[in-house]
C-alpha atoms as a PDB file:
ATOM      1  CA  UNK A   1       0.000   0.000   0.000  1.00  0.00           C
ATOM      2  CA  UNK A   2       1.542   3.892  -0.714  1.00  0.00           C
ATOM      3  CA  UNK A   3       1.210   5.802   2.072  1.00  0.00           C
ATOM      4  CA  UNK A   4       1.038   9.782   1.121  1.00  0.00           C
ATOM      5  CA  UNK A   5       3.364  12.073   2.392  1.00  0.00           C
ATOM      6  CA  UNK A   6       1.696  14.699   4.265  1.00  0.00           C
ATOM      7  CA  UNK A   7       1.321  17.611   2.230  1.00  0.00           C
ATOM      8  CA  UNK A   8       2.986  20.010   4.383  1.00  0.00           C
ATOM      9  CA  UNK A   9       6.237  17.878   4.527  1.00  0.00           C
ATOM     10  CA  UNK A  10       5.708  17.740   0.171  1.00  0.00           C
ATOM     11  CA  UNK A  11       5.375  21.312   0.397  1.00  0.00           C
ATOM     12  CA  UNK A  12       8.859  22.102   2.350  1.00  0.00           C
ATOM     13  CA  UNK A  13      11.115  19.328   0.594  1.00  0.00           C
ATOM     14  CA  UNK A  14       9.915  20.755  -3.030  1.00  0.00           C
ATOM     15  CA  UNK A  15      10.574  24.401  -1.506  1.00  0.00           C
ATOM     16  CA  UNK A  16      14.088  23.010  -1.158  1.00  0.00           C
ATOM     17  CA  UNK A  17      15.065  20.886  -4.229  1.00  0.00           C
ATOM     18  CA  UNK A  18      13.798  21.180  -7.775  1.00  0.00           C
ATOM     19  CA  UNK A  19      10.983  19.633  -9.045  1.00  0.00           C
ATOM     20  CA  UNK A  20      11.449  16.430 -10.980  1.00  0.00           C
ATOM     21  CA  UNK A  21      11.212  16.722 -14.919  1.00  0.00           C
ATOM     22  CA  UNK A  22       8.580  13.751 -14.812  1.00  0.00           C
ATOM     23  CA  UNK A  23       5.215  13.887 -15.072  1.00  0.00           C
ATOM     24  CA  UNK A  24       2.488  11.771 -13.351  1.00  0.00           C
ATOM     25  CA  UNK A  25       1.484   8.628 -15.771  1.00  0.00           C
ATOM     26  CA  UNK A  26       4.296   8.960 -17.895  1.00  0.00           C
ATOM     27  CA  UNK A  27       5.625   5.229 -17.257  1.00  0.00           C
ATOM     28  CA  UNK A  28       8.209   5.867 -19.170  1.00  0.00           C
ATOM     29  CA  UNK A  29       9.624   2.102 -19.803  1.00  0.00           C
ATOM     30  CA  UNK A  30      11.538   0.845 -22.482  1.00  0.00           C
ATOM     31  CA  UNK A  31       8.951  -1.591 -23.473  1.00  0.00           C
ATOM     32  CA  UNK A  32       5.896   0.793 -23.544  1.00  0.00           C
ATOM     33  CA  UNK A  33       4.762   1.454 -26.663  1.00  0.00           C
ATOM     34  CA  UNK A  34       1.361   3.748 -27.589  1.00  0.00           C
ATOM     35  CA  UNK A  35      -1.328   1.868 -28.614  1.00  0.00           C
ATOM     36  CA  UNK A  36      -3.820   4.170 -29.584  1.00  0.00           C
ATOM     37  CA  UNK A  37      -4.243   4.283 -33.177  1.00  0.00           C
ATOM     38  CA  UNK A  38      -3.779   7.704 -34.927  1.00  0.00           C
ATOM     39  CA  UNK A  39      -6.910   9.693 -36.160  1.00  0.00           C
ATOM     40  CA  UNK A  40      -6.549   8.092 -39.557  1.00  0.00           C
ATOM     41  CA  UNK A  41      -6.067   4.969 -38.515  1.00  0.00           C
ATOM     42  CA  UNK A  42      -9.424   5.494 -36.748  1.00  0.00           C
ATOM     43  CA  UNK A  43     -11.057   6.364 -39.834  1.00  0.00           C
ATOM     44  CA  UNK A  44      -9.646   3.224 -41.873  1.00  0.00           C
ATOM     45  CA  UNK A  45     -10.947   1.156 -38.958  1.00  0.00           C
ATOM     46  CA  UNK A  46     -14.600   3.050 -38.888  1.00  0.00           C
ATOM     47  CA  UNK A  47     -15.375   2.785 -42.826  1.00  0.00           C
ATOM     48  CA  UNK A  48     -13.918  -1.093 -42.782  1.00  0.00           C
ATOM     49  CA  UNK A  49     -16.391  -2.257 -40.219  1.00  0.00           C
ATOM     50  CA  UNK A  50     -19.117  -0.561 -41.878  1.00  0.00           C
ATOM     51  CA  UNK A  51     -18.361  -2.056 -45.344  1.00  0.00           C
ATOM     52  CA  UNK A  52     -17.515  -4.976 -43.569  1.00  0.00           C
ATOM     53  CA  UNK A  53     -21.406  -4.781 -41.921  1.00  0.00           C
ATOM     54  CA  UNK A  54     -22.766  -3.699 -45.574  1.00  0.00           C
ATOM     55  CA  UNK A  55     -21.296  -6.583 -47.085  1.00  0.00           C
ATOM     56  CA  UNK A  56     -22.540  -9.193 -44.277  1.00  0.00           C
ATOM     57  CA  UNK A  57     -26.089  -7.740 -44.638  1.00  0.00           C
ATOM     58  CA  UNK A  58     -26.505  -8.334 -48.338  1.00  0.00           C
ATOM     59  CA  UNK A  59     -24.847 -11.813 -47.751  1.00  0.00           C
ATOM     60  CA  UNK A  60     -27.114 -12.726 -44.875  1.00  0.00           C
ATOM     61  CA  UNK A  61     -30.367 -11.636 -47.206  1.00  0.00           C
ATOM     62  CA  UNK A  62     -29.164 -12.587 -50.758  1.00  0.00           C
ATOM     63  CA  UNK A  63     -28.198 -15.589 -52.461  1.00  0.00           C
ATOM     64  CA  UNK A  64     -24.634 -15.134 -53.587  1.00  0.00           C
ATOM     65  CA  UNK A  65     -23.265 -18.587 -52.662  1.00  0.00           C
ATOM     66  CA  UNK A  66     -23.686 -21.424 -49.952  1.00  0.00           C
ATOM     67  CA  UNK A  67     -21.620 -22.856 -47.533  1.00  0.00           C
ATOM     68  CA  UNK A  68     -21.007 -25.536 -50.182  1.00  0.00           C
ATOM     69  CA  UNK A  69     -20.205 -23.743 -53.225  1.00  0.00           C
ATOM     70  CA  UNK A  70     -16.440 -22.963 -53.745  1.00  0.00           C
ATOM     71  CA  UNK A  71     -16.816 -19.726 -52.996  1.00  0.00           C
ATOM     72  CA  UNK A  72     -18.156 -20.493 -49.569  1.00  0.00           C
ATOM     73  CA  UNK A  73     -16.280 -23.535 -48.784  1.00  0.00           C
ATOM     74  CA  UNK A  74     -12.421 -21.839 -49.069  1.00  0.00           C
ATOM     75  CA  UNK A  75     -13.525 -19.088 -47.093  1.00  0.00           C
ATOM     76  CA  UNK A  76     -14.252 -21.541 -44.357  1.00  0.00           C
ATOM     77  CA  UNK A  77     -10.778 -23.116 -45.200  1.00  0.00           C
ATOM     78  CA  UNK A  78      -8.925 -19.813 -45.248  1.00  0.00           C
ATOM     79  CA  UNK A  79     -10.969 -18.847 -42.055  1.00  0.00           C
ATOM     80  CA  UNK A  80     -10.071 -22.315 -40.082  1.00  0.00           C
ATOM     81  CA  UNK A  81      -6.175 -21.940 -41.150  1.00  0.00           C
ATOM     82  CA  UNK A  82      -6.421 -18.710 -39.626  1.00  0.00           C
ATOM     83  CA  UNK A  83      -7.842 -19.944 -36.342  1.00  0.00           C
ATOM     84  CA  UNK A  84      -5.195 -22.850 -36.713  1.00  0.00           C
ATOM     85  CA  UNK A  85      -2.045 -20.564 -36.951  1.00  0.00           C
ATOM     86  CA  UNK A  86      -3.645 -18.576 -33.814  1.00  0.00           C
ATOM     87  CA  UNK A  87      -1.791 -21.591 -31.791  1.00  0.00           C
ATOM     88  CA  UNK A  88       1.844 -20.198 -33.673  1.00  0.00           C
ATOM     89  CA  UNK A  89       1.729 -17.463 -30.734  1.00  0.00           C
ATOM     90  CA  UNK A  90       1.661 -19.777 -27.342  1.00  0.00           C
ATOM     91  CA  UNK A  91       3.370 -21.851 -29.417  1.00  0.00           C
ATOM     92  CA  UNK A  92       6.071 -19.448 -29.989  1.00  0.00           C
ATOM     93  CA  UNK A  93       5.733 -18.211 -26.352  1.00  0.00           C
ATOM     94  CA  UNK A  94       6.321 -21.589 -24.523  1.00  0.00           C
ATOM     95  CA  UNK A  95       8.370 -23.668 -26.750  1.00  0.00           C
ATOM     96  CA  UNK A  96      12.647 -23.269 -26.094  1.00  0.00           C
ATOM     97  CA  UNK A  97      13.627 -23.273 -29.971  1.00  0.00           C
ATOM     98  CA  UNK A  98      11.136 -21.211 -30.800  1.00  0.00           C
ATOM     99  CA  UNK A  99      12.092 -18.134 -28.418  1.00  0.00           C
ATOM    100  CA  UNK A 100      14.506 -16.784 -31.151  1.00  0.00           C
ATOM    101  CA  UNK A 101      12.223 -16.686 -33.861  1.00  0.00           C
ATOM    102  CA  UNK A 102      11.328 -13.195 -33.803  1.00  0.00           C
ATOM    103  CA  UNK A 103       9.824 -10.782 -31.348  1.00  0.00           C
ATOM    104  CA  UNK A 104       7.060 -11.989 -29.127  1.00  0.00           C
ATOM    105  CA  UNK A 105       5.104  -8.858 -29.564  1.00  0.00           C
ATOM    106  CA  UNK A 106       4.980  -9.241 -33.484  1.00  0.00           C
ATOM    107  CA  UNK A 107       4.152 -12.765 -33.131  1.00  0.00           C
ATOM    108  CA  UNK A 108       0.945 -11.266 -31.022  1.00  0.00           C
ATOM    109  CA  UNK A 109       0.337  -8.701 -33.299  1.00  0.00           C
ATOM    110  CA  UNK A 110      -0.638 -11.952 -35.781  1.00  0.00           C
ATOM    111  CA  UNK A 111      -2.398 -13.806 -32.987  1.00  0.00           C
ATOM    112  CA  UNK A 112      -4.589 -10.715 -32.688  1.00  0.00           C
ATOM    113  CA  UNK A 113      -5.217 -10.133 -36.573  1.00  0.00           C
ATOM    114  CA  UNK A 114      -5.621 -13.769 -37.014  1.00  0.00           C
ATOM    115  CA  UNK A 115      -8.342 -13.768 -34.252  1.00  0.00           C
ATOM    116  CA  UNK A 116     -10.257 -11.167 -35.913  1.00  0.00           C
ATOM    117  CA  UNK A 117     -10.061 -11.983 -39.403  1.00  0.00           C
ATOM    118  CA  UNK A 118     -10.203 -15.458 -39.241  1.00  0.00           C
ATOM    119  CA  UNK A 119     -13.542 -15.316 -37.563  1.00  0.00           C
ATOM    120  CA  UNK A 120     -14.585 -12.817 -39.714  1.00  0.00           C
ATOM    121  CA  UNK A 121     -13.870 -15.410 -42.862  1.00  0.00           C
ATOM    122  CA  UNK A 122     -15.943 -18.094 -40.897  1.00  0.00           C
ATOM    123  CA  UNK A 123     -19.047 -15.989 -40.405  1.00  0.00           C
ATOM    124  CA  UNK A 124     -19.242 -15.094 -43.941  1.00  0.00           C
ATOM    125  CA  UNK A 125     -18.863 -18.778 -44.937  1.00  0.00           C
ATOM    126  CA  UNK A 126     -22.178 -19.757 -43.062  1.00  0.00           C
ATOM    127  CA  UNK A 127     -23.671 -17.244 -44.670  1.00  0.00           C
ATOM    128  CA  UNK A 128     -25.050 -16.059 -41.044  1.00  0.00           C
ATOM    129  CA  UNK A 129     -27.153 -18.921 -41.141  1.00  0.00           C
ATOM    130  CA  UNK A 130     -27.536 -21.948 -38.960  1.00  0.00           C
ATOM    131  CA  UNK A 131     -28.247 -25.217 -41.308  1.00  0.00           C
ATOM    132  CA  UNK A 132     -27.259 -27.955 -39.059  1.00  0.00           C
ATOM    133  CA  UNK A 133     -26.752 -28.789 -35.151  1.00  0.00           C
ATOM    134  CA  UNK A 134     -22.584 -29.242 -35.662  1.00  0.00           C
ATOM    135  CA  UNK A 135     -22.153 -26.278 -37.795  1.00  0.00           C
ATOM    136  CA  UNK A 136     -24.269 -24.535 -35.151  1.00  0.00           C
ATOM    137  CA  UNK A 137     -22.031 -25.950 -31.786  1.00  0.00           C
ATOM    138  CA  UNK A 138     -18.669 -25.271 -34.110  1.00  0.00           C
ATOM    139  CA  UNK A 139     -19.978 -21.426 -35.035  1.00  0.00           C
ATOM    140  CA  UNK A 140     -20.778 -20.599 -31.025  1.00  0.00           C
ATOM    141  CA  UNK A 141     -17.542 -22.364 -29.433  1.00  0.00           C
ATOM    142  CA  UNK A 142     -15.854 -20.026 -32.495  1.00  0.00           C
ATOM    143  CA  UNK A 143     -18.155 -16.877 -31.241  1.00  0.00           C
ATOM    144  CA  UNK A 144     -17.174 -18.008 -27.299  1.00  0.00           C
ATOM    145  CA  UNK A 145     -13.263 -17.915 -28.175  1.00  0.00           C
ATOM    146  CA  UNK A 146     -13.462 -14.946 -29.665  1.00  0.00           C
ATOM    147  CA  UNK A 147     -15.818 -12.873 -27.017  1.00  0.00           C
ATOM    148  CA  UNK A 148     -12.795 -14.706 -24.583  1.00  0.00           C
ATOM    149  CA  UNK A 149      -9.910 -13.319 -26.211  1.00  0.00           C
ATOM    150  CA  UNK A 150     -11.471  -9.572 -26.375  1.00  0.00           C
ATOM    151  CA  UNK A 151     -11.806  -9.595 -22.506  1.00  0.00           C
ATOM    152  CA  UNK A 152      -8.239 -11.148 -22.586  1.00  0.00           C
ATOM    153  CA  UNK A 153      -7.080  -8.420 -24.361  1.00  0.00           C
ATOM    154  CA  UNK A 154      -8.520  -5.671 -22.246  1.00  0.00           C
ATOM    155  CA  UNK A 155      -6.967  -7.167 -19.069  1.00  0.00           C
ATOM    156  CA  UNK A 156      -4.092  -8.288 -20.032  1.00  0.00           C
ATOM    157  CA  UNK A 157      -3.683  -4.124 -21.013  1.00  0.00           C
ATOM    158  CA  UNK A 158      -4.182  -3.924 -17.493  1.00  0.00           C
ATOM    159  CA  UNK A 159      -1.334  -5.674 -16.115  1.00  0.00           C
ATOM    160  CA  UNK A 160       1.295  -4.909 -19.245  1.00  0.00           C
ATOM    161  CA  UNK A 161       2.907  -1.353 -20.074  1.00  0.00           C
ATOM    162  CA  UNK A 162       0.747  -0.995 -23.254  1.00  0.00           C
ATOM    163  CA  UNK A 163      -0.058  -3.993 -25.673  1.00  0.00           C
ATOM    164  CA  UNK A 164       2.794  -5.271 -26.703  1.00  0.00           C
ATOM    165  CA  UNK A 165       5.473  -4.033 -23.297  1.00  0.00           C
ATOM    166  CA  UNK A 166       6.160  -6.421 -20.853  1.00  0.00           C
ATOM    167  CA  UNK A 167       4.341  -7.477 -17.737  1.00  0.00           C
ATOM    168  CA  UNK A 168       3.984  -4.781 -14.635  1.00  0.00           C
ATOM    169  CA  UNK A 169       4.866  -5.675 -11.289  1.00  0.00           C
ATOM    170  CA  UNK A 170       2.148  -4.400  -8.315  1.00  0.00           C
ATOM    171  CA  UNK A 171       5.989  -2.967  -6.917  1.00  0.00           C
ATOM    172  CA  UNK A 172       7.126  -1.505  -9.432  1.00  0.00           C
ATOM    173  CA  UNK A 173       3.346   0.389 -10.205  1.00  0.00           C
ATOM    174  CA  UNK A 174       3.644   1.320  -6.819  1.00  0.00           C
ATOM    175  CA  UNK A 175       7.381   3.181  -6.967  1.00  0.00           C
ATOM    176  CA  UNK A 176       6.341   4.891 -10.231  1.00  0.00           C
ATOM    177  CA  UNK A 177       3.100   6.091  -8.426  1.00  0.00           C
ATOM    178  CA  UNK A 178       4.892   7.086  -5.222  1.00  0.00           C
ATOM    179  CA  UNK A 179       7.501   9.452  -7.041  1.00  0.00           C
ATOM    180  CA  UNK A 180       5.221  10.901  -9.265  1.00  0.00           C
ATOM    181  CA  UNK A 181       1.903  11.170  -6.905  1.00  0.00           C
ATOM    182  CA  UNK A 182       3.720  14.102  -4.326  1.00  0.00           C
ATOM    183  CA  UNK A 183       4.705  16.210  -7.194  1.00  0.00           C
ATOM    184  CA  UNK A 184       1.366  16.424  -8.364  1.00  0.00           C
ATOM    185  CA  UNK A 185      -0.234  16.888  -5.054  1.00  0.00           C
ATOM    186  CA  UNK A 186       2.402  19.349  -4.136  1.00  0.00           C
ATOM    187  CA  UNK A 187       1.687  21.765  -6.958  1.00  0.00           C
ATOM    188  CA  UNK A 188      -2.066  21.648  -6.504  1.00  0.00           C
ATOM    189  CA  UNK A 189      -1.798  22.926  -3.371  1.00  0.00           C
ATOM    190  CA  UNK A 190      -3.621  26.246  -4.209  1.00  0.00           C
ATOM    191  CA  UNK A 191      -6.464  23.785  -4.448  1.00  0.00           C
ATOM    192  CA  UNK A 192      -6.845  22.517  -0.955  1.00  0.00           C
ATOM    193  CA  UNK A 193     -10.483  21.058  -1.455  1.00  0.00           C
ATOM    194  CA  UNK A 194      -8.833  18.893  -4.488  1.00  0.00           C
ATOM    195  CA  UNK A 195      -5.939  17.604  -2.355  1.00  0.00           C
ATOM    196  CA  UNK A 196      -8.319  16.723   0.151  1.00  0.00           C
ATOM    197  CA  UNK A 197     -10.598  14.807  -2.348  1.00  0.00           C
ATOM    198  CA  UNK A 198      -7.097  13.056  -3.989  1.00  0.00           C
ATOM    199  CA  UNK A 199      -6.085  11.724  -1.062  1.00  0.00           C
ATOM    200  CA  UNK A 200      -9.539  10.476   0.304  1.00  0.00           C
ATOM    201  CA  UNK A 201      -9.675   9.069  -3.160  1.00  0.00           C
ATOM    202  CA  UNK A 202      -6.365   7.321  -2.306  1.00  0.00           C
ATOM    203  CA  UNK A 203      -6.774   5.633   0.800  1.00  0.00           C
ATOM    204  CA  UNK A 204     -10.391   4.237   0.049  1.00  0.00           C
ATOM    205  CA  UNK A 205      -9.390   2.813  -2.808  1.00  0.00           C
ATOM    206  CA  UNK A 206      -6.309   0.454  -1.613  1.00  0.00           C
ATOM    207  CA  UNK A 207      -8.250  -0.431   1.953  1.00  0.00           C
ATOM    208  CA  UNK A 208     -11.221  -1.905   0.325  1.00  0.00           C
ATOM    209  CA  UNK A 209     -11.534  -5.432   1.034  1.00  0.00           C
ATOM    210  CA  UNK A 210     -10.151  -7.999  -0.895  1.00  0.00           C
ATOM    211  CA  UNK A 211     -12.629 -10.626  -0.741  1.00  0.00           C
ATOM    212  CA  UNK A 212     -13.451 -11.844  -4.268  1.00  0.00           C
ATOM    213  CA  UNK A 213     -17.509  -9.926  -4.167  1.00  0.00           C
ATOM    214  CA  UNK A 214     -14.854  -7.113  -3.809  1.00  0.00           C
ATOM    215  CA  UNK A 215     -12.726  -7.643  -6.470  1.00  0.00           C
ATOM    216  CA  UNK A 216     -15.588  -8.847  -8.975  1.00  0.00           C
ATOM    217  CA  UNK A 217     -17.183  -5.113  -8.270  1.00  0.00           C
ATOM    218  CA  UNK A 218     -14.296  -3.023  -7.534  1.00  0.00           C
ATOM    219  CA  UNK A 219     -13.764  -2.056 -11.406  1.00  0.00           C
ATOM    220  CA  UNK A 220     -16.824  -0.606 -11.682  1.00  0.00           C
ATOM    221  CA  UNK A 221     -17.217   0.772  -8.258  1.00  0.00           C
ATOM    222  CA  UNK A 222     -13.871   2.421  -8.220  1.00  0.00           C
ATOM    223  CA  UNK A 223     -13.931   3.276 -11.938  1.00  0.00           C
ATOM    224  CA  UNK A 224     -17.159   5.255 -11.456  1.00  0.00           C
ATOM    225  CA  UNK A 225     -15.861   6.857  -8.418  1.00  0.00           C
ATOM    226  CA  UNK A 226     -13.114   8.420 -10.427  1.00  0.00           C
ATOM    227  CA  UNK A 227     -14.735   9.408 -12.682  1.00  0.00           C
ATOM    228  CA  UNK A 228     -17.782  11.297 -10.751  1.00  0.00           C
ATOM    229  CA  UNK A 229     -14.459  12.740  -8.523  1.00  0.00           C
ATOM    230  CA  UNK A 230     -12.356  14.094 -11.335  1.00  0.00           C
ATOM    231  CA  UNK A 231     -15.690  15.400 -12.774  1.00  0.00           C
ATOM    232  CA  UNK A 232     -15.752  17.868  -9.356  1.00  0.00           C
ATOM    233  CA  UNK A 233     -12.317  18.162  -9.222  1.00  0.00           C
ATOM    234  CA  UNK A 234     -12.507  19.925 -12.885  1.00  0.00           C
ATOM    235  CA  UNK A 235     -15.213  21.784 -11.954  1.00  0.00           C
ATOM    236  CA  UNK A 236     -13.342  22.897  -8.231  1.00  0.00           C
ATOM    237  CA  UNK A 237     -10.140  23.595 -10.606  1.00  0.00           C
ATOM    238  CA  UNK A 238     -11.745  26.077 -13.043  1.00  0.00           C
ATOM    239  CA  UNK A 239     -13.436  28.022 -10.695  1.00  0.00           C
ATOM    240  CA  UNK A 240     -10.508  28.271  -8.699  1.00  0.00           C
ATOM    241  CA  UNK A 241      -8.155  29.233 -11.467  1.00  0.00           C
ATOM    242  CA  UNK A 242     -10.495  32.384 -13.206  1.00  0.00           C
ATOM    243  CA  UNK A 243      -9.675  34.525 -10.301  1.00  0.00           C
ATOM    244  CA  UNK A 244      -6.206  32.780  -9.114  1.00  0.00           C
ATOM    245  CA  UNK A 245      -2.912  31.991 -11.525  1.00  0.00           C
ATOM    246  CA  UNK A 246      -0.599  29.994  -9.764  1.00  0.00           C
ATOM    247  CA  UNK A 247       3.181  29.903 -11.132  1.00  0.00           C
ATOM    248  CA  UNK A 248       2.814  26.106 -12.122  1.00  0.00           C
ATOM    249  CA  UNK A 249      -0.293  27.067 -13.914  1.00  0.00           C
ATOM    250  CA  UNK A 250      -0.035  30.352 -16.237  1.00  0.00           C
ATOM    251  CA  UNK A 251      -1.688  28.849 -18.568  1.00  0.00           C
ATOM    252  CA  UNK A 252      -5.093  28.072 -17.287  1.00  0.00           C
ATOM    253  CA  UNK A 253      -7.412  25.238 -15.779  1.00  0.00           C
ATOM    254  CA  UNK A 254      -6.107  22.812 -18.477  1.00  0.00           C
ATOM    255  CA  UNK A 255      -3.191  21.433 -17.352  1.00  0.00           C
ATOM    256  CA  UNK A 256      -4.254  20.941 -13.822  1.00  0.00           C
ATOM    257  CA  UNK A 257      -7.379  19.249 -14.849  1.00  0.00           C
ATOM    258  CA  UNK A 258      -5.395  17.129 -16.597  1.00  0.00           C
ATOM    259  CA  UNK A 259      -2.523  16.628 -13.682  1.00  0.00           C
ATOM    260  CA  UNK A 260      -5.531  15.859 -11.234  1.00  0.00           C
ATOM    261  CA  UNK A 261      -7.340  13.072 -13.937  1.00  0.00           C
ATOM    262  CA  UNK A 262      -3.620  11.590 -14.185  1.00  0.00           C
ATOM    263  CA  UNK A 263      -3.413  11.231 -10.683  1.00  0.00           C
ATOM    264  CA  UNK A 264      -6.701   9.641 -10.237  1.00  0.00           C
ATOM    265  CA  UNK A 265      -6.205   6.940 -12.810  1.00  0.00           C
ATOM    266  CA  UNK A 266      -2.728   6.115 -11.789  1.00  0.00           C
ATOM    267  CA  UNK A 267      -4.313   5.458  -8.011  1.00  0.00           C
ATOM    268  CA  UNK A 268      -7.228   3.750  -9.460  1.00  0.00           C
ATOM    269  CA  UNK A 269      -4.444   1.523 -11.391  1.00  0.00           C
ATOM    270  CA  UNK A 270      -2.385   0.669  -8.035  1.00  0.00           C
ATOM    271  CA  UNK A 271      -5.823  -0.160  -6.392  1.00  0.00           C
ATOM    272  CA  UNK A 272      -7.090  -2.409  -9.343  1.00  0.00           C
ATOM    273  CA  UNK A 273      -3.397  -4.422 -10.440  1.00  0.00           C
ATOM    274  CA  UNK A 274      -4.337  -7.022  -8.132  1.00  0.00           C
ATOM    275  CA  UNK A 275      -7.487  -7.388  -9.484  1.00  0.00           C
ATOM    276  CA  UNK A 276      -6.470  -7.721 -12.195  1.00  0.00           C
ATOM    277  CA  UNK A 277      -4.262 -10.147 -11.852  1.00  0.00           C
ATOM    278  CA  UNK A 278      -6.701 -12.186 -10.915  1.00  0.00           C
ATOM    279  CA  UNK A 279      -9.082 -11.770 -13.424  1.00  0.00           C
ATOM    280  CA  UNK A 280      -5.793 -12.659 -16.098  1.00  0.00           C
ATOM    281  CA  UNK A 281      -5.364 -16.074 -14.063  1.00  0.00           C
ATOM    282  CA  UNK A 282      -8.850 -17.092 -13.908  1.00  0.00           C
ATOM    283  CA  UNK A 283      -9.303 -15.849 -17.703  1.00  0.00           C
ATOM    284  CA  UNK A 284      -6.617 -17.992 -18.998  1.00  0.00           C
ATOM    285  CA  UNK A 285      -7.820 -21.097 -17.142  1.00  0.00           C
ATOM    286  CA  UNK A 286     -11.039 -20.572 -19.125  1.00  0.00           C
ATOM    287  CA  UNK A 287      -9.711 -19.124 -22.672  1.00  0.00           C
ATOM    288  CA  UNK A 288      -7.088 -22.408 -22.925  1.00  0.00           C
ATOM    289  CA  UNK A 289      -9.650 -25.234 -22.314  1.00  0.00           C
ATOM    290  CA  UNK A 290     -12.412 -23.156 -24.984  1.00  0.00           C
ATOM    291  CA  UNK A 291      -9.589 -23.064 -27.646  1.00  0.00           C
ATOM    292  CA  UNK A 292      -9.217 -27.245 -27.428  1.00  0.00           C
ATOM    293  CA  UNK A 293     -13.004 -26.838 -27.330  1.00  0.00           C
ATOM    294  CA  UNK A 294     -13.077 -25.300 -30.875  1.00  0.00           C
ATOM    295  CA  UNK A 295     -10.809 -27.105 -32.685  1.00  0.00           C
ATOM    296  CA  UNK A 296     -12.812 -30.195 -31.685  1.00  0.00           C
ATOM    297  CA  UNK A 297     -16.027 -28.847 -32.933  1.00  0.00           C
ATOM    298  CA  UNK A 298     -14.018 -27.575 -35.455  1.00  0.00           C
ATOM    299  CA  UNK A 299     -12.490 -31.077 -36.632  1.00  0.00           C
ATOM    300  CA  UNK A 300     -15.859 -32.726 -36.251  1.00  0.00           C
ATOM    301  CA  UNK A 301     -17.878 -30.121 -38.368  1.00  0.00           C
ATOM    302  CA  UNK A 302     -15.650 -30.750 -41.161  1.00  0.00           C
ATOM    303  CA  UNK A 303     -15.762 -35.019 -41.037  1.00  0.00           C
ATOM    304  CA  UNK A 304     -19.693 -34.487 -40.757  1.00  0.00           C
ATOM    305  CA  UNK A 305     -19.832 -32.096 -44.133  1.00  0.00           C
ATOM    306  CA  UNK A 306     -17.485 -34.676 -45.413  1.00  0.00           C
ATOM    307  CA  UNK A 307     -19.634 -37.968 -44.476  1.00  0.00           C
ATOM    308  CA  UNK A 308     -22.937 -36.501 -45.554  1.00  0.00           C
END
């Protein structure tokens, strides 16, 4: 647990020695890379789901080609080798001569493409239609993998520096939040309301109790907390800063709006890593078994088609 400095002990030692150049939730780390894709990138993304949805309609409602035809049939091939080279990543991961092909990150960069496009193929080879009890199991263990690996994916940002950095330790979140957390407190301190409601903010959130009802809730209890607090704290900060301009803040409300959001979601992140470990660990006992699950269905679909 971080235990805050009291403020007027923050206030004399940064009196006394300079500020530090970095900035709350930098986590700066050599692995960290940005995941959020530019505004372009957006775009691309927007108009290819909605062709993408377009397309599926008129498939769904026309007759273009069946399941059978050989149209249909290799994009259900194409579809299943995609699903089947999803296994190249843990694969890759957990097998010795395979650690130096290549770096782990771009080998989940293909998991992740694979898991969306391959999918995508399948869907479009039924034709979004349900003709027979295996093709029916096979298409909802597919659906169940895939609904898996997209909560996978949002946890496991959780507990890694970005996408594709390596795995965070709940120490080493902790000494990042600890050296940037009294800088940021310290120059709010024209705000003493706010550094009241930080630190409040704080404490509740790492003494909750760690029963699992508690951890099951505590991302939505805590998330909406924060956000409801840095809502006031805006609002506090703005009305504060029209008749007041600090040194550290010239500029306006902006940057210590943003300095006191930063500090709330690096707290929240402390409070919620061990959550979120858990989650990861009870996830992957579920995801694994599901993917053997699949390939099952999968392998039995395709004798059934062939049979009859």
């Amino acid at each position: 647990m971080v235990v805050a400095e009291p403020l007027q002990q923050v206030r004399e030692r940064t009196t006394k020695a300079p500020r530090p150049a970095t900035r709350l939730a930098s986590n700066s780390d050599e692995d960290t890379t940005s995941d959020s894709p530019s505004l372009p990138g957006r775009l691309l993304v927007f108009v290819l789901v909605g062709v993408s949805m377009w397309v599926a309609y008129n498939v769904a409602t026309g007759k273009y080609y069946t399941p059978r035809s050989n149209f249909g049939f290799y994009l259900g091939v194409v579809g299943s080798v995609m699903m089947l080279l999803m296994l190249a990543y843990p694969l890759r991961k957990h097998v010795p001569f395979m650690h130096r092909w290549g770096a782990l990150k771009n080998w989940f960069r293909i998991h992740m493409i694979m898991g969306i496009v391959g999918p995508t193929l399948i869907l479009f080879h039924s034709t979004f239609h349900l003709r027979s009890l295996n093709a029916t199991i096979a298409l909802f263990s597919m659906l169940g993998v895939v609904i898996s690996g997209i909560i996978g994916r949002f946890i496991y940002t959780k507990i890694h520096y970005g996408l594709y950095g390596r795995r965070a330790t709940l120490e080493k979140i902790q000494a990042e939040f600890a050296g940037h957390s009294n800088d940021a407190k310290s120059r709010l301190h024209f705000a003493p309301r706010v550094e009241r409601w930080l630190q409040s903010f704080e404490r509740d959130s790492m003494q909750l109790d760690r029963s699992f009802t508690s951890h099951l809730f505590s991302p939505l209890t805590i998330g909406l907390k924060r956000r409801i607090l840095s809502f006031r704290c805006a609002r506090e900060l703005r009305n504060i800063l029209k008749t007041e301009r600090p040194p550290e803040f010239r500029g306006g409300a902006t940057e210590a709006i943003r300095l006191a959001s930063a500090y709330l979601r690096e707290s929240e992140r402390v409070a919620q890593f061990s959550t979120y470990e858990r989650f990861f660990s009870l996830w992957h006992m579920l995801h694994v078994p599901l993917i053997y699950i699949l390939a099952a269905c999968t392998i039995f679909h395709i004798v059934a088609v062939y049979m009859y």
